[in-house]
C-alpha atoms as a PDB file:
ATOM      1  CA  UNK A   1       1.369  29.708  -0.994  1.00  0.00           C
ATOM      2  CA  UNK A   2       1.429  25.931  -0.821  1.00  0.00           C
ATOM      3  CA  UNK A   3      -0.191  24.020   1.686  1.00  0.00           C
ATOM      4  CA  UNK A   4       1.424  20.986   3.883  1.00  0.00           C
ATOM      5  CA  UNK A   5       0.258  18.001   3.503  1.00  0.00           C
ATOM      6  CA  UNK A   6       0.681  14.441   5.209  1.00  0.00           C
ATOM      7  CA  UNK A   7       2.156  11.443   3.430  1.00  0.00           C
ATOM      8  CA  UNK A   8       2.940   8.298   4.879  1.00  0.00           C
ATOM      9  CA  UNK A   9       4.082   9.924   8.648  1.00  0.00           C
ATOM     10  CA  UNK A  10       6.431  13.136   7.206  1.00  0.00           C
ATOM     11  CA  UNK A  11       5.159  16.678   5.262  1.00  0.00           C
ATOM     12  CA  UNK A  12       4.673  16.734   1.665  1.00  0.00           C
ATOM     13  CA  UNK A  13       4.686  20.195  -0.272  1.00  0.00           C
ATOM     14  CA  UNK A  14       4.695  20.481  -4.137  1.00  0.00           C
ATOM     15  CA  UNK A  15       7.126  22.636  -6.469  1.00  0.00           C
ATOM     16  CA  UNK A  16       5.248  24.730  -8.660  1.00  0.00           C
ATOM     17  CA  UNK A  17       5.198  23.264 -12.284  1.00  0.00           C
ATOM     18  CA  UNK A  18       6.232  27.077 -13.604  1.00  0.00           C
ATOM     19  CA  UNK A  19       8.992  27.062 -11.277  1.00  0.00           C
ATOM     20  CA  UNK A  20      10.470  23.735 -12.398  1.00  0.00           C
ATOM     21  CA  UNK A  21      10.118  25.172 -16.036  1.00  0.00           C
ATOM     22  CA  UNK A  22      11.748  28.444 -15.076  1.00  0.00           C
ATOM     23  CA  UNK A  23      14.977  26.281 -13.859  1.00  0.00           C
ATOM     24  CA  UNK A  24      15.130  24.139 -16.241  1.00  0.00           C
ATOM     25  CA  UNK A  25      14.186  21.273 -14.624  1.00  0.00           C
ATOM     26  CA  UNK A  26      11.205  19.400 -16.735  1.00  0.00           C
ATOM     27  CA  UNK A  27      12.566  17.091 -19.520  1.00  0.00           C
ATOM     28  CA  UNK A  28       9.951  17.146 -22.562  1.00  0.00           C
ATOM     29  CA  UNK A  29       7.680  19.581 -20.581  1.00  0.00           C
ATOM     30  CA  UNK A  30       7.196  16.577 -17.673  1.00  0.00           C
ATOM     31  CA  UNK A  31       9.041  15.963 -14.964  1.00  0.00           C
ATOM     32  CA  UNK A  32      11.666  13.870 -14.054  1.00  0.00           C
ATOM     33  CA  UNK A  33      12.413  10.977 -12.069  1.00  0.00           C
ATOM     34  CA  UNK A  34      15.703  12.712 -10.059  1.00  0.00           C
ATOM     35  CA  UNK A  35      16.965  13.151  -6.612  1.00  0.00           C
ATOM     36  CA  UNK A  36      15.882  16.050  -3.934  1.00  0.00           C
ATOM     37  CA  UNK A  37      18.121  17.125  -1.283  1.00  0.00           C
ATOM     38  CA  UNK A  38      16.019  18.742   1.293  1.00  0.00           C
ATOM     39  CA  UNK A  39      17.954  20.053   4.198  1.00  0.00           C
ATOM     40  CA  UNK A  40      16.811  22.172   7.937  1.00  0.00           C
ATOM     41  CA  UNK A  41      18.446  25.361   7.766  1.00  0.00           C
ATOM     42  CA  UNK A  42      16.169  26.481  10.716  1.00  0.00           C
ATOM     43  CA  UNK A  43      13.186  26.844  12.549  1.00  0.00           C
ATOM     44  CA  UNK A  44      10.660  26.377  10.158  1.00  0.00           C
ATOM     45  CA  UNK A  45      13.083  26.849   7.130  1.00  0.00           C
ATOM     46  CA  UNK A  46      14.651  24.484   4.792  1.00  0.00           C
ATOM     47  CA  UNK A  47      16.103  24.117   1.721  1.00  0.00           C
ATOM     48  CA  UNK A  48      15.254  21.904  -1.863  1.00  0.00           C
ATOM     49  CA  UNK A  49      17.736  21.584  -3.742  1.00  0.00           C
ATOM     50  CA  UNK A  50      17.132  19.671  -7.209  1.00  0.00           C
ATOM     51  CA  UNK A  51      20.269  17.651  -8.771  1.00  0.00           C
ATOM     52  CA  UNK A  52      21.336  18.469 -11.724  1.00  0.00           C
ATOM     53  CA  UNK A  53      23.324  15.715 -13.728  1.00  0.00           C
ATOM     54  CA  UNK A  54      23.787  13.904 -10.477  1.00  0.00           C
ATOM     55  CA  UNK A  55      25.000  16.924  -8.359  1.00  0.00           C
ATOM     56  CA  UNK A  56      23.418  19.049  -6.248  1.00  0.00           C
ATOM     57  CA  UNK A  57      23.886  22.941  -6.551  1.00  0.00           C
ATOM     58  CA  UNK A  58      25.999  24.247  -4.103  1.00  0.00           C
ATOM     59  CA  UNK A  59      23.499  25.960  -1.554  1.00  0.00           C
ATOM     60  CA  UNK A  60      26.321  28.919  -0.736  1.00  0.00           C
ATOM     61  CA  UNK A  61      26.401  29.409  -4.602  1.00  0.00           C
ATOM     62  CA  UNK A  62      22.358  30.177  -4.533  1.00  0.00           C
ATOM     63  CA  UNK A  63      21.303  33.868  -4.995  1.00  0.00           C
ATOM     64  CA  UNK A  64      19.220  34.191  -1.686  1.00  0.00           C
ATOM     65  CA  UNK A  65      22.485  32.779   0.124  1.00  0.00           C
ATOM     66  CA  UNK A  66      25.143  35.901  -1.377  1.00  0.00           C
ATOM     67  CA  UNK A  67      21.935  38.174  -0.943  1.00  0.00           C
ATOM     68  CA  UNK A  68      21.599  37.801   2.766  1.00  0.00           C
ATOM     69  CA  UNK A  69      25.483  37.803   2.779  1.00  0.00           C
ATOM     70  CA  UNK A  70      25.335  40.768   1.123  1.00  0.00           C
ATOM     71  CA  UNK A  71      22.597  42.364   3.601  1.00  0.00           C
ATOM     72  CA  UNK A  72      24.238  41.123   6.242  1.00  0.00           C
ATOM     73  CA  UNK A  73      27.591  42.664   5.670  1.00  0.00           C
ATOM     74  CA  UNK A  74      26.028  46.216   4.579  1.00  0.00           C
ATOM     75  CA  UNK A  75      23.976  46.110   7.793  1.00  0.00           C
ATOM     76  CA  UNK A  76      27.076  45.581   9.648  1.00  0.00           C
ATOM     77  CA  UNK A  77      28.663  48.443   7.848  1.00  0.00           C
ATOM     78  CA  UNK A  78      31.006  46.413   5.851  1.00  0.00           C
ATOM     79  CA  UNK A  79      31.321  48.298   2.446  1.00  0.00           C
ATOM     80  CA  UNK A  80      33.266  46.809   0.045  1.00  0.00           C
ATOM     81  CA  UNK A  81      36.067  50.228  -0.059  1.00  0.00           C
ATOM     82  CA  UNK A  82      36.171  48.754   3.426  1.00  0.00           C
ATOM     83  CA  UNK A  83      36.696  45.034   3.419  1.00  0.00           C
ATOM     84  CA  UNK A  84      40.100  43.434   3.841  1.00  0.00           C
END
């Protein structure tokens, strides 16, 4: 677990270097000077999103996003036999 941290008035937590290396993101085995999208989804929830050749991954694309879908619609007891 990371810890929060102040810098300059707003939160500051890091991305783990092995998690930057299992996307793909560290150029040479450093990392690089690109742009961070971080967005409230909720209390106490947000998302990073990392760009990738100057755009930014499409956050209903992500696999947590179709896996709560997912849950969602099988907790509701939408099956897809079921679904129009």
């Amino acid at each position: 677990m990371q810890k929060l941290r102040k810098d300059s008035g707003s939160g500051l937590v890091t991305i783990p270097k092995s998690f930057l290396k299992q996307d793909d993101v560290l150029e040479d085995g450093e990392i690089p000077d690109v742009q961070v999208s971080v967005e409230r989804l909720g209390r106490r929830t947000y998302s990073v999103r990392i760009t990738d050749e100057g755009d930014l991954p499409e956050l209903q694309n992500s696999e947590i996003v179709e896996r709560l879908a997912a849950q969602r619609l099988f907790n509701e007891g939408i099956r897809p036999e079921t679904a129009d």
